[in-house]
N, C-alpha and C. Protein backbone atom coordinates (compact mmCIF):
# COMPACT_ATOMS: atom_id res chain seq x y z
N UNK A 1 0.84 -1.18 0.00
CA UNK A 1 0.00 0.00 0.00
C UNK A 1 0.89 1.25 0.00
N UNK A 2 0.38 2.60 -0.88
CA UNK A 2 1.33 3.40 -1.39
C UNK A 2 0.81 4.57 -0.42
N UNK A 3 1.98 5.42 0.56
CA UNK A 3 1.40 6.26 1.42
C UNK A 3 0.26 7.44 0.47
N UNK A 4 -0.59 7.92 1.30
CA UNK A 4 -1.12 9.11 0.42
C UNK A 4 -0.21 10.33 0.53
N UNK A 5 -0.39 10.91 -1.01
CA UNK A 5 -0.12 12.43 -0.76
C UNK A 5 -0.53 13.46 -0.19
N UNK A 6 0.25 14.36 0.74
CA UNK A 6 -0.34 15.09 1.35
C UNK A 6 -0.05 16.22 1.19
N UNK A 7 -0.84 17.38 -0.24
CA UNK A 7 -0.77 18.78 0.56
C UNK A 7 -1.64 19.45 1.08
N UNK A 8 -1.05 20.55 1.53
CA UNK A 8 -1.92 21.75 2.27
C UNK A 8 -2.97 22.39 1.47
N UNK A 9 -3.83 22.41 1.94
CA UNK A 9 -5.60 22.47 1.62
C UNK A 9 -5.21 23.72 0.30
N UNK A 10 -4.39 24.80 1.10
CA UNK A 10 -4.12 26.22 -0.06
C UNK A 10 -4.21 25.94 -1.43
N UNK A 11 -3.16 24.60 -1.28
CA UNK A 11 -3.09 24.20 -2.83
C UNK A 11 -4.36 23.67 -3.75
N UNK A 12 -5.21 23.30 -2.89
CA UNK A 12 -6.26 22.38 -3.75
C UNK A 12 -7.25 23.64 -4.16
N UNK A 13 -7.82 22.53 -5.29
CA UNK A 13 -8.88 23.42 -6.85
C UNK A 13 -10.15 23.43 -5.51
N UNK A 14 -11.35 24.19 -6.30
CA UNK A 14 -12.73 24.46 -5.16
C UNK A 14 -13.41 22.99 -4.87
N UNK A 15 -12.92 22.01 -6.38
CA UNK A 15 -13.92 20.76 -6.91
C UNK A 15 -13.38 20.19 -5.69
N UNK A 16 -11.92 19.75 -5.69
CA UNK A 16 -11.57 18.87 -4.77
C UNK A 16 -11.67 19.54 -2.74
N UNK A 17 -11.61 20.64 -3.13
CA UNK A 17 -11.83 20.77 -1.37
C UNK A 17 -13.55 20.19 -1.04
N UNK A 18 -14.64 20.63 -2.18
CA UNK A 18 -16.21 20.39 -1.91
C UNK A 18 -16.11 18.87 -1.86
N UNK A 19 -15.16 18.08 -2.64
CA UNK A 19 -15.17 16.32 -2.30
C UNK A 19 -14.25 15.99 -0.69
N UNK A 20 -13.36 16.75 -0.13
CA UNK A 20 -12.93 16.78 0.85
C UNK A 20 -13.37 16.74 1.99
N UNK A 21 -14.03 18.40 1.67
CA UNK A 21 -15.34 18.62 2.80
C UNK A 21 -16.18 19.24 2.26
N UNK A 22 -17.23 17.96 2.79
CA UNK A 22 -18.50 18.33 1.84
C UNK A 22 -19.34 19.10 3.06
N UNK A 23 -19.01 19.53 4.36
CA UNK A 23 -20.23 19.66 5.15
C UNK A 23 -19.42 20.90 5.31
N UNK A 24 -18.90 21.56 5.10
CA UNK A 24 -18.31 23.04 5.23
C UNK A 24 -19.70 24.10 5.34
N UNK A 25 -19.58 24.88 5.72
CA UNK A 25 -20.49 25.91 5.82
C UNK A 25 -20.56 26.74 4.71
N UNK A 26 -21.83 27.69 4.39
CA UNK A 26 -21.63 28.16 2.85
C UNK A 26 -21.00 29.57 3.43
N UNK A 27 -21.06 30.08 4.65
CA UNK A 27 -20.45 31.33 5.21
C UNK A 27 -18.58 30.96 5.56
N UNK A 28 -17.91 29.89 5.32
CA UNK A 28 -17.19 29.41 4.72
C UNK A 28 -16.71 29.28 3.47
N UNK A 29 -17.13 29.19 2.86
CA UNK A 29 -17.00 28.67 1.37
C UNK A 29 -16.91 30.04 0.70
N UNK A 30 -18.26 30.83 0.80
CA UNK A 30 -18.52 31.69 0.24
C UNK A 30 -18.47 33.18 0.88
N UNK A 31 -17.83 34.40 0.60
CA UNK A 31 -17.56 35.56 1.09
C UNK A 31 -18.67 36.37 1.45
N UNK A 32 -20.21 35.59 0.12
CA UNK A 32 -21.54 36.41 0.34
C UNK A 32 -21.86 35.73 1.39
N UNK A 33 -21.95 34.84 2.28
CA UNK A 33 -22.58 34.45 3.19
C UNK A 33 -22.22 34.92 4.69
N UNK A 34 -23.03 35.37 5.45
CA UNK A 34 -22.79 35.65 6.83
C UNK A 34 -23.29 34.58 7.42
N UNK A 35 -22.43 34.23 8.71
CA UNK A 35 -22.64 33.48 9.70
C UNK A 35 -23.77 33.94 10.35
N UNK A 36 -24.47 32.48 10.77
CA UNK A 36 -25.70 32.84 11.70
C UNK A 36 -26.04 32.47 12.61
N UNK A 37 -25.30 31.52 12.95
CA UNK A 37 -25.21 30.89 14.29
C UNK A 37 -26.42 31.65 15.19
N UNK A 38 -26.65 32.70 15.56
CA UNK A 38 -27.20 33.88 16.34
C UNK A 38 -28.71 33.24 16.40
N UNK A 39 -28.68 33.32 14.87
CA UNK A 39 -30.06 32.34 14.03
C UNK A 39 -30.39 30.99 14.94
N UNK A 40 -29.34 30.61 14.77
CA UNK A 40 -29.73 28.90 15.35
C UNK A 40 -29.64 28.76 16.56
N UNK A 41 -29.11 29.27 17.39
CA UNK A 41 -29.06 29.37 18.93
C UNK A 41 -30.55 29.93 19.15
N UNK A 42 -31.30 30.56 18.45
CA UNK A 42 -32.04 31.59 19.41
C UNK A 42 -33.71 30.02 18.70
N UNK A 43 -33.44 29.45 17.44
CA UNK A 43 -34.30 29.06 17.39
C UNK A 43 -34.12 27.75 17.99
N UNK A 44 -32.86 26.90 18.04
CA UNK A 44 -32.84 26.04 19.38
C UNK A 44 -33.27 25.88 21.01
N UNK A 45 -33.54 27.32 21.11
CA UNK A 45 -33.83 27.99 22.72
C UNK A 45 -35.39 27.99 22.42
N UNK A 46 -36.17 28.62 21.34
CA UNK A 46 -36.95 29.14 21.33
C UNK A 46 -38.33 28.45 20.49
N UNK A 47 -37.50 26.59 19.95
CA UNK A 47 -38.02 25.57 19.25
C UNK A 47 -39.46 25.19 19.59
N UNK A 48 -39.58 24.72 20.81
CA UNK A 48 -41.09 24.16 21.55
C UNK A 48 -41.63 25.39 21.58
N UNK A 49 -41.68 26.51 21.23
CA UNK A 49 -42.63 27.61 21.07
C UNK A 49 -43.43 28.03 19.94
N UNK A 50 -42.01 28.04 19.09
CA UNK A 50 -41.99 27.95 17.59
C UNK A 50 -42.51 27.14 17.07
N UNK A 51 -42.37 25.57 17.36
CA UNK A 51 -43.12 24.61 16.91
C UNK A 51 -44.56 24.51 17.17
N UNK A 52 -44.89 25.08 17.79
CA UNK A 52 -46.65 24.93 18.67
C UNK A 52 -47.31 26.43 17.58
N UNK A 53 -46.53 27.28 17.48
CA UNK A 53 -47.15 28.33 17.24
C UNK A 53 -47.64 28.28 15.86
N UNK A 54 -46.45 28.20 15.20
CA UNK A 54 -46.29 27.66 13.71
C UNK A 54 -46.99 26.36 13.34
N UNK A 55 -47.61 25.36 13.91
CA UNK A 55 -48.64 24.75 13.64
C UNK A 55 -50.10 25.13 13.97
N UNK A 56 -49.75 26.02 14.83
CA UNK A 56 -51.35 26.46 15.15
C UNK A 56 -51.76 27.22 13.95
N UNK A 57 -50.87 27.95 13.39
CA UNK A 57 -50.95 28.96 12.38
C UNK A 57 -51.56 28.24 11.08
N UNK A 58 -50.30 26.78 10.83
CA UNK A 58 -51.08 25.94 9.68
C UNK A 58 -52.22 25.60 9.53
N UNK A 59 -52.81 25.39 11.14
CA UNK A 59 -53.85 24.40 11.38
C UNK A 59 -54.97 25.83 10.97
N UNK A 60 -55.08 26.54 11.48
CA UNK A 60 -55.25 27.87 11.56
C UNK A 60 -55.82 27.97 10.15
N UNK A 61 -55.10 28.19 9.04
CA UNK A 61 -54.30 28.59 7.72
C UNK A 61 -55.53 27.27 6.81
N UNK A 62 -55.04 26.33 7.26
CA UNK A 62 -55.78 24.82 6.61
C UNK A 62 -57.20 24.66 6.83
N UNK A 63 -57.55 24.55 8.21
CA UNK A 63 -58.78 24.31 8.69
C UNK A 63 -60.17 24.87 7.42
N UNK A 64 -59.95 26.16 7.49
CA UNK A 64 -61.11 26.83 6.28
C UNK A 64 -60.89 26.16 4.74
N UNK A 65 -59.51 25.89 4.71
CA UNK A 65 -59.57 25.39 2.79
C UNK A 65 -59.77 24.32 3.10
N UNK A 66 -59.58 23.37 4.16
CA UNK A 66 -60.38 21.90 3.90
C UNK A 66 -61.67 21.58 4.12
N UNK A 67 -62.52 22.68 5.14
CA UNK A 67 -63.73 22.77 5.28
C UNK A 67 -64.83 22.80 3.69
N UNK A 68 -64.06 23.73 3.44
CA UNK A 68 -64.60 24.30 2.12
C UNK A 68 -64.27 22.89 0.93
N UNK A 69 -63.60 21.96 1.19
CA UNK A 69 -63.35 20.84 0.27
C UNK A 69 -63.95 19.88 0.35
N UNK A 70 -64.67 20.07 1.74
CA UNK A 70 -65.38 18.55 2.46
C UNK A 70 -66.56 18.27 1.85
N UNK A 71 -67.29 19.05 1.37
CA UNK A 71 -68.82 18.75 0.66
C UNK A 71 -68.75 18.04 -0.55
N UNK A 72 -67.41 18.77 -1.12
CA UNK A 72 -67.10 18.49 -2.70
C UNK A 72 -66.92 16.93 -3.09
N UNK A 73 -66.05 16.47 -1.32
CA UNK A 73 -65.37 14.84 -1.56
C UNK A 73 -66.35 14.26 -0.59
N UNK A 74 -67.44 14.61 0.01
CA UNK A 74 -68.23 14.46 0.66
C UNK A 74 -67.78 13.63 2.14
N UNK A 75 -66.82 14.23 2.48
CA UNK A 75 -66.22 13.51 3.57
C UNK A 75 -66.85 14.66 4.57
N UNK A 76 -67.18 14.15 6.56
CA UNK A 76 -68.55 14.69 7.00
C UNK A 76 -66.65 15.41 7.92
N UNK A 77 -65.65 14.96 8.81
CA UNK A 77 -65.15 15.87 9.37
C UNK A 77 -64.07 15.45 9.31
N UNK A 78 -62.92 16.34 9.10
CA UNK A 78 -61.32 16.40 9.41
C UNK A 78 -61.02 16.98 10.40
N UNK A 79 -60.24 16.53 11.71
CA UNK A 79 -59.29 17.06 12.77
C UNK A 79 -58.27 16.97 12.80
N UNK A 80 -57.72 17.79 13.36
CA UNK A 80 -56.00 17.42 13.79
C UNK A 80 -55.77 17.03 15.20
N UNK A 81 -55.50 15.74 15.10
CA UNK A 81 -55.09 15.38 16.35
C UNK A 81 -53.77 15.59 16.46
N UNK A 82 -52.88 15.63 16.11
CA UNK A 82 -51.21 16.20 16.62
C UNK A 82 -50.51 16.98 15.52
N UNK A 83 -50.25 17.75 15.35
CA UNK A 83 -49.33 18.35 14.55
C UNK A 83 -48.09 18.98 14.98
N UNK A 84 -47.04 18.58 14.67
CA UNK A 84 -45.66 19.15 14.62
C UNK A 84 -44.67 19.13 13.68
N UNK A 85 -43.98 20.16 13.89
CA UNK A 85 -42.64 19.77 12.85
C UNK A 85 -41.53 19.38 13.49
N UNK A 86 -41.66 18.24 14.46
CA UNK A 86 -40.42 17.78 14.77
C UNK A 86 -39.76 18.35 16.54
N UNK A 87 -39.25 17.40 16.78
CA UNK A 87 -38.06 18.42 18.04
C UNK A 87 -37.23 18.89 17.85
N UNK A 88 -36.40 18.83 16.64
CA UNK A 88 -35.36 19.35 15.79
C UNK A 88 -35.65 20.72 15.34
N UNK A 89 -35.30 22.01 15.50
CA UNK A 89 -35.37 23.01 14.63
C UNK A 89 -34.89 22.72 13.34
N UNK A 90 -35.31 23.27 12.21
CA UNK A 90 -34.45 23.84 10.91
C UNK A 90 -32.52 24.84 11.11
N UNK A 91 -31.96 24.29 10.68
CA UNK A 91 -30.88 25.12 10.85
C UNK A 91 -30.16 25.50 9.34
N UNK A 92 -29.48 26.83 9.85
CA UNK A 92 -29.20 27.65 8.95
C UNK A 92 -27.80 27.61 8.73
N UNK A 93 -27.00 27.27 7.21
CA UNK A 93 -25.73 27.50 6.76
C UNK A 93 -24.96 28.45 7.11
N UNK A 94 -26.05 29.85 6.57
CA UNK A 94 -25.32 31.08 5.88
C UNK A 94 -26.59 31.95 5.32
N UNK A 95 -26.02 33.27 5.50
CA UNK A 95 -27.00 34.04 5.15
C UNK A 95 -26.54 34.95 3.94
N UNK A 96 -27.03 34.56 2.53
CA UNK A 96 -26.51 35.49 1.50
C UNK A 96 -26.70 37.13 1.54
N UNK A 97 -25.61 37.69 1.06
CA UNK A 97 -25.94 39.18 1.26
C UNK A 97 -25.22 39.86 -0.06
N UNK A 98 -25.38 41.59 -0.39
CA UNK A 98 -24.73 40.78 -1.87
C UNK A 98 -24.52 42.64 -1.18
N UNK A 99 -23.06 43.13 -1.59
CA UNK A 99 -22.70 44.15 -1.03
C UNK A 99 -21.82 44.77 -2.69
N UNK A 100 -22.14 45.59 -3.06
CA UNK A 100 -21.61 46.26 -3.94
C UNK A 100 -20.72 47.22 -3.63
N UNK A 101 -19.40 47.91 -4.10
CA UNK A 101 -18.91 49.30 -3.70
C UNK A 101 -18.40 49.61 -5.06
N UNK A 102 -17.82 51.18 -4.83
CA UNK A 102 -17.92 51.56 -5.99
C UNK A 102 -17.17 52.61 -5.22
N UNK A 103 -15.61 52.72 -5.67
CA UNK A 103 -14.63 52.69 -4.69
C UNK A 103 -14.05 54.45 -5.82
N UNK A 104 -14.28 55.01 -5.51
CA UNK A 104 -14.55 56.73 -6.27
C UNK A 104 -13.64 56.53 -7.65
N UNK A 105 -14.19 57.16 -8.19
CA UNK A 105 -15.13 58.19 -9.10
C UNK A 105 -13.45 59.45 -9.56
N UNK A 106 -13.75 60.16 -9.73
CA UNK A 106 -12.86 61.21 -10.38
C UNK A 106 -13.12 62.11 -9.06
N UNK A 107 -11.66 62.88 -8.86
CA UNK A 107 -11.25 63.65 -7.74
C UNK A 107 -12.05 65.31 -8.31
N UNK A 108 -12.43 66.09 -7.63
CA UNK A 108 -12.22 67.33 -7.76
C UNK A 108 -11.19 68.42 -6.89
N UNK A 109 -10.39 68.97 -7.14
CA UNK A 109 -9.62 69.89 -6.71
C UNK A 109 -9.97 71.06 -6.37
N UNK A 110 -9.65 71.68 -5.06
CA UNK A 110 -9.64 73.00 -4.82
C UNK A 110 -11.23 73.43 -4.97
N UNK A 111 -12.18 72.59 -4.78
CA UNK A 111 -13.60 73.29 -4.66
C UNK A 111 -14.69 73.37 -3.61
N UNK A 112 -15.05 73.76 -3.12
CA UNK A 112 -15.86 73.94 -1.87
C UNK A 112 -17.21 73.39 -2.06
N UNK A 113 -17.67 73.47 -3.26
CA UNK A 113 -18.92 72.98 -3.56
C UNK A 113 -18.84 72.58 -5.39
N UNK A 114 -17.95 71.25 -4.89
CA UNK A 114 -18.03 70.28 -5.75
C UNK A 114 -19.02 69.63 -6.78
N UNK A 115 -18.89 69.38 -7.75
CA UNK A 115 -19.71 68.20 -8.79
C UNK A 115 -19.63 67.13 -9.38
N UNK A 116 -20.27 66.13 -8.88
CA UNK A 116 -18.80 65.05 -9.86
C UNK A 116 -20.20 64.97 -11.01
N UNK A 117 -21.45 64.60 -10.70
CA UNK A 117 -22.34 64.07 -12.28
C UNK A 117 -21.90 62.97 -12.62
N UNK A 118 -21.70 62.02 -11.80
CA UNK A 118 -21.07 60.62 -12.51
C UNK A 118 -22.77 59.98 -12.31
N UNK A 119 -22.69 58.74 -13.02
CA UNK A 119 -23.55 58.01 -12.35
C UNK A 119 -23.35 56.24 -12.77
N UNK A 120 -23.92 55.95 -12.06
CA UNK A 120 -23.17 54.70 -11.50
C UNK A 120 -24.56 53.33 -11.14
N UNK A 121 -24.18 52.33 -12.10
CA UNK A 121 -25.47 51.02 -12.23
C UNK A 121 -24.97 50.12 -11.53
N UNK A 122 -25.96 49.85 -10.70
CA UNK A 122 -25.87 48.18 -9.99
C UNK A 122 -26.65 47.27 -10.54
N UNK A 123 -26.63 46.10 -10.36
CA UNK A 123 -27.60 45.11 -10.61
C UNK A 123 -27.49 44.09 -10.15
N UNK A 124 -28.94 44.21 -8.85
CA UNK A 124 -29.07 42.73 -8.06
C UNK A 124 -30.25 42.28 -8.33
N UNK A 125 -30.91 41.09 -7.67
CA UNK A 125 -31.15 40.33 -7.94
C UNK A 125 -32.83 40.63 -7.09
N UNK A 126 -32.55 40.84 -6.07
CA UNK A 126 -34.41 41.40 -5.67
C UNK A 126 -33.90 42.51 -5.32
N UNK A 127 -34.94 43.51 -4.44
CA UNK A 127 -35.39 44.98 -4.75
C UNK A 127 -34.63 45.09 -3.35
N UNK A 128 -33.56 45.59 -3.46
CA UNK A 128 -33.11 45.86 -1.71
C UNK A 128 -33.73 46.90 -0.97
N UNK A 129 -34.78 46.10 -0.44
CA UNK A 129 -35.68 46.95 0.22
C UNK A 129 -35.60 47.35 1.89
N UNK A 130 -34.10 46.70 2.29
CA UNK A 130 -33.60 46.14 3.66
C UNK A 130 -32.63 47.02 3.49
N UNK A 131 -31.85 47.70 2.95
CA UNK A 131 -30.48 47.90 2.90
C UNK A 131 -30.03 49.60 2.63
N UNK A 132 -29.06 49.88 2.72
CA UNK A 132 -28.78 51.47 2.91
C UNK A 132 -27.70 51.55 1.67
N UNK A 133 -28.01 52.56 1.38
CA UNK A 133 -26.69 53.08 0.47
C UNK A 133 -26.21 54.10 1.40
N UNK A 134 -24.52 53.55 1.70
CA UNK A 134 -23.84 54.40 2.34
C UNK A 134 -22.69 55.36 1.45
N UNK A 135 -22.60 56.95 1.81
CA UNK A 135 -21.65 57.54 0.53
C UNK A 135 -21.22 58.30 1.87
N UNK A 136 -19.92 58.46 1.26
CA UNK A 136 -18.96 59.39 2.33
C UNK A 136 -18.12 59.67 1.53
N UNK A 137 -17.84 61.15 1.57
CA UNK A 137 -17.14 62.10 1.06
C UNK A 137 -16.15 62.35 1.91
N UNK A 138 -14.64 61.83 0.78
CA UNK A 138 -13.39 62.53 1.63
C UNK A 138 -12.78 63.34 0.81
N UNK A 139 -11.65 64.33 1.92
CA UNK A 139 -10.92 65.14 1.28
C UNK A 139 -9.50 64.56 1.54
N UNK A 140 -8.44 64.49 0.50
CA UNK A 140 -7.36 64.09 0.63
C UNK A 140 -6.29 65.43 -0.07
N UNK A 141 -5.55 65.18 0.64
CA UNK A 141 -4.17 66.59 0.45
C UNK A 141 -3.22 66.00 0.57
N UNK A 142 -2.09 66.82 0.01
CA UNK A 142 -0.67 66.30 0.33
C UNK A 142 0.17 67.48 0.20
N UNK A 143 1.08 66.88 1.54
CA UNK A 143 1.48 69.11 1.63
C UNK A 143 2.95 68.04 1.00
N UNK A 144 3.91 69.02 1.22
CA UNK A 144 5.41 68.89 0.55
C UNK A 144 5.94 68.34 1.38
N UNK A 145 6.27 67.01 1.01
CA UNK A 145 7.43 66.06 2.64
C UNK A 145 6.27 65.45 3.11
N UNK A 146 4.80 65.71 3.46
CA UNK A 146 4.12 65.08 4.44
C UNK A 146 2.76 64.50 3.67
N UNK A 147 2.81 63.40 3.73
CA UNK A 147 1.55 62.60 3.07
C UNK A 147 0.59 62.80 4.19
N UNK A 148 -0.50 63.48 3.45
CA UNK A 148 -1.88 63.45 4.55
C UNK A 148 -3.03 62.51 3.88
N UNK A 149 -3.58 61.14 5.44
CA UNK A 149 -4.12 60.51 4.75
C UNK A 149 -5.71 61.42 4.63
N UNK A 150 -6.38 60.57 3.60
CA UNK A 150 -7.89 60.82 3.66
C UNK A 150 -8.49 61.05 4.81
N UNK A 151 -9.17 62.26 4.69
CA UNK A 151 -10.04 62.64 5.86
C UNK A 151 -11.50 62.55 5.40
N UNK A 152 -12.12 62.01 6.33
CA UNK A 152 -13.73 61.77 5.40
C UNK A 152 -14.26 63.47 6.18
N UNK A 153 -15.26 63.91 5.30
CA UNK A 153 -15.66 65.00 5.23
C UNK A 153 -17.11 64.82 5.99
N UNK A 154 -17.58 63.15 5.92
CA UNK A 154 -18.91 62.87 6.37
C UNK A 154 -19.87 62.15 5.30
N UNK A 155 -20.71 61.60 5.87
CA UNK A 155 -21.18 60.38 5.07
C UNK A 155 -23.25 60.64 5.55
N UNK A 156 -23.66 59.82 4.29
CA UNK A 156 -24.90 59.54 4.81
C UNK A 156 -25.22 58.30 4.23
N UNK A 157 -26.51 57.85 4.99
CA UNK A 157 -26.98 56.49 4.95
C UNK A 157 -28.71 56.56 4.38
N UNK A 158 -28.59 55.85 3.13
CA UNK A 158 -30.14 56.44 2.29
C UNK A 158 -30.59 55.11 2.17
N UNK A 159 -31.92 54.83 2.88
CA UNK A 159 -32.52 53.52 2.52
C UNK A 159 -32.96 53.59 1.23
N UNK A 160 -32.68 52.22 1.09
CA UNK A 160 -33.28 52.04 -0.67
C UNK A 160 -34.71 51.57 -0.61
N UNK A 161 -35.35 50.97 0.74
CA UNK A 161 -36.65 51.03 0.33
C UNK A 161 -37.12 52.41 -0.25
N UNK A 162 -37.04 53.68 0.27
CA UNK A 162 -37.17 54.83 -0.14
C UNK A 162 -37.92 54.80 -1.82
N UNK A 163 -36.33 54.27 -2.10
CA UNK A 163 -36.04 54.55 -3.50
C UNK A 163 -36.94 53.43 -4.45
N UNK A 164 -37.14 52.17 -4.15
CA UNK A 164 -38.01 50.97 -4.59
C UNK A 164 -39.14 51.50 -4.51
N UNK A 165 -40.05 51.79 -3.24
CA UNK A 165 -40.92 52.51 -3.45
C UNK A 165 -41.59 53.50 -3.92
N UNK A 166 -40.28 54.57 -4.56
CA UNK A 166 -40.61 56.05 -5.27
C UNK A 166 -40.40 55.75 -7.04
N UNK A 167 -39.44 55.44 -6.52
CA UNK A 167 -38.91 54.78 -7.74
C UNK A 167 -38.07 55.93 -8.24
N UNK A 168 -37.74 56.77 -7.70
CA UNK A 168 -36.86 57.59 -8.06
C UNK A 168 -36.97 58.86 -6.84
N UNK A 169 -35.55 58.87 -6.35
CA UNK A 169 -35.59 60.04 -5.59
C UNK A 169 -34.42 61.13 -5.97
N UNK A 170 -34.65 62.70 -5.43
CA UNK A 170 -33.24 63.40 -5.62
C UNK A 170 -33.75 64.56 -4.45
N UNK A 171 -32.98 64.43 -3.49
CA UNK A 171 -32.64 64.61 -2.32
C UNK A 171 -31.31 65.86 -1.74
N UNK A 172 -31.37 66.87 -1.03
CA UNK A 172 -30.39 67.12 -0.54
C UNK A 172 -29.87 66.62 0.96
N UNK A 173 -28.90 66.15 1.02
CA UNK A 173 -28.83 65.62 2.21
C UNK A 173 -27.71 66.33 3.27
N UNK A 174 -28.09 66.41 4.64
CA UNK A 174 -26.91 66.53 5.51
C UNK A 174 -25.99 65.65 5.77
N UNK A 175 -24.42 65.43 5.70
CA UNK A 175 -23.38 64.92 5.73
C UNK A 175 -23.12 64.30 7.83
N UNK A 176 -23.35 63.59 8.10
CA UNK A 176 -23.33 63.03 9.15
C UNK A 176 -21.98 63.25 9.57
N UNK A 177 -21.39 63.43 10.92
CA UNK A 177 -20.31 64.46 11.47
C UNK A 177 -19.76 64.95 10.59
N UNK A 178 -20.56 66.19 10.34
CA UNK A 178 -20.05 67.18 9.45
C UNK A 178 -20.99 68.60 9.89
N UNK A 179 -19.87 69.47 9.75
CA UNK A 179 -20.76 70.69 10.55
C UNK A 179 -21.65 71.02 9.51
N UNK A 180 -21.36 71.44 8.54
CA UNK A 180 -22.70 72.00 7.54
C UNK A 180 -22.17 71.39 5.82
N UNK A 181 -21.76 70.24 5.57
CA UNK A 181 -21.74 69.93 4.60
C UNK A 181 -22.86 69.04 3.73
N UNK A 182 -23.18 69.25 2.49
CA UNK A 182 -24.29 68.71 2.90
C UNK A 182 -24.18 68.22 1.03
N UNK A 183 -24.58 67.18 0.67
CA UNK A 183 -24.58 66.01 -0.78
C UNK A 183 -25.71 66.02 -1.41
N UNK A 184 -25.95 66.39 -2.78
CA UNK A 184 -27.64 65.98 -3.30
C UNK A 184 -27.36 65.12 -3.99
N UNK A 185 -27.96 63.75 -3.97
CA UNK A 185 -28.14 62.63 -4.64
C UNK A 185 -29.50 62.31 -5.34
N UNK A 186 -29.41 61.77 -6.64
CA UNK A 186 -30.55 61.89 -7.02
C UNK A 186 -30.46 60.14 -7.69
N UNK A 187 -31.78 58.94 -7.04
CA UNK A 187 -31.47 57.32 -7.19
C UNK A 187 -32.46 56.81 -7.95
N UNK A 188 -32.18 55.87 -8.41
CA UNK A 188 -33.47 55.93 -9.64
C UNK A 188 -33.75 54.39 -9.26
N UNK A 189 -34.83 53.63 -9.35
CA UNK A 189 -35.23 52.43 -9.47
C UNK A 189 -36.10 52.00 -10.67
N UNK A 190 -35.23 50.61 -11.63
CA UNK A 190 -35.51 50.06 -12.66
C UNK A 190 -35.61 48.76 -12.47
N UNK A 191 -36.60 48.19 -13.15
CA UNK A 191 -36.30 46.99 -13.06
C UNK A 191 -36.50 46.28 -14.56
N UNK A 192 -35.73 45.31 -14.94
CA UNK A 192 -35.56 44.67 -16.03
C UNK A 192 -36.74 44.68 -17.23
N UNK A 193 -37.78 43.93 -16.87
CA UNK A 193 -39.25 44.03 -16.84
C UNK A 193 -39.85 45.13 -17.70
């Protein structure tokens, strides 16, 4: 019998690490996924609640569309005598998240009240109706001999439900720690369709 070869995981292709280890986590594997552990602890704690509630809901949910079916198949009554989904919760891999940046744009020099007019396309996959567009404006200088790094000037945070729902906004906004600087953005929502 011929020893196996052994290298270090670094070296191996994606095919052979997924035949390696196949039970890896996808918040592992994958950079879009966040860990959720948080997730599964709280529904492990919180299972025999969840489970009772969430069937009451089915039973709840069911009861009227099978009532309404019973004449048709002429059957006289349906009950539920036990319903559950188990003592086991459902557990969670990974939580996809899909983060775009868009890492600037053309500098302006020497202006106090700047313009850039760029504009700039994303394209995901549902309507991020959860999520913020964050923009922060810095100023960067460089004196003679002394590199000065980026100083952010101040930032704001614009929900995009806003924008899904308007379907287009243009806004002046105040610059968050910033004494009086202030950004007009104007966001448009399209969809393929």
């Amino acid at each position: 019998m011929e020893d196996p070869v052994v290298r270090p995981l670094a070296e191996q292709d994606s095919q052979s690490l997924e035949r390696l280890l196949p039970e890896i986590p996808l918040w592992v594997k994958n950079p879009d996924y966040d860990r959720v552990d948080w997730i599964n602890k709280f529904l492990d704690y919180k299972w025999p609640y969840l489970d009772k509630a969430i069937c009451k809901m089915v039973e709840n949910i069911a009861k009227p569309i099978i009532d309404e079916q019973k004449p048709k198949y002429k059957i006289e009554s349906v009950e539920f005598e036990a319903l559950s989904l188990g003592s086991l919760p459902p557990t969670f891999q990974g939580e996809k998240h899909e983060v775009q940046t868009c890492n600037h744009i053309k500098r302006i020099k020497k202006n106090r009240n700047p313009r850039w007019e760029e504009e700039f396309q994303f394209t995901v996959e549902e309507p991020p109706v959860n999520d913020k567009l964050h923009v922060e404006v810095y100023s960067s200088s460089s004196r003679i001999g002394i590199l000065h790094p980026k100083e952010s000037l101040g930032y704001v945070d614009i929900s995009l439900a806003d924008v899904v729902n308007n379907k287009r906004i243009n806004e002046k906004y105040h610059l968050i720690d910033s004494k009086n600087g202030r950004i007009q953005i104007e966001l448009q929502w399209r969809t393929s369709s």
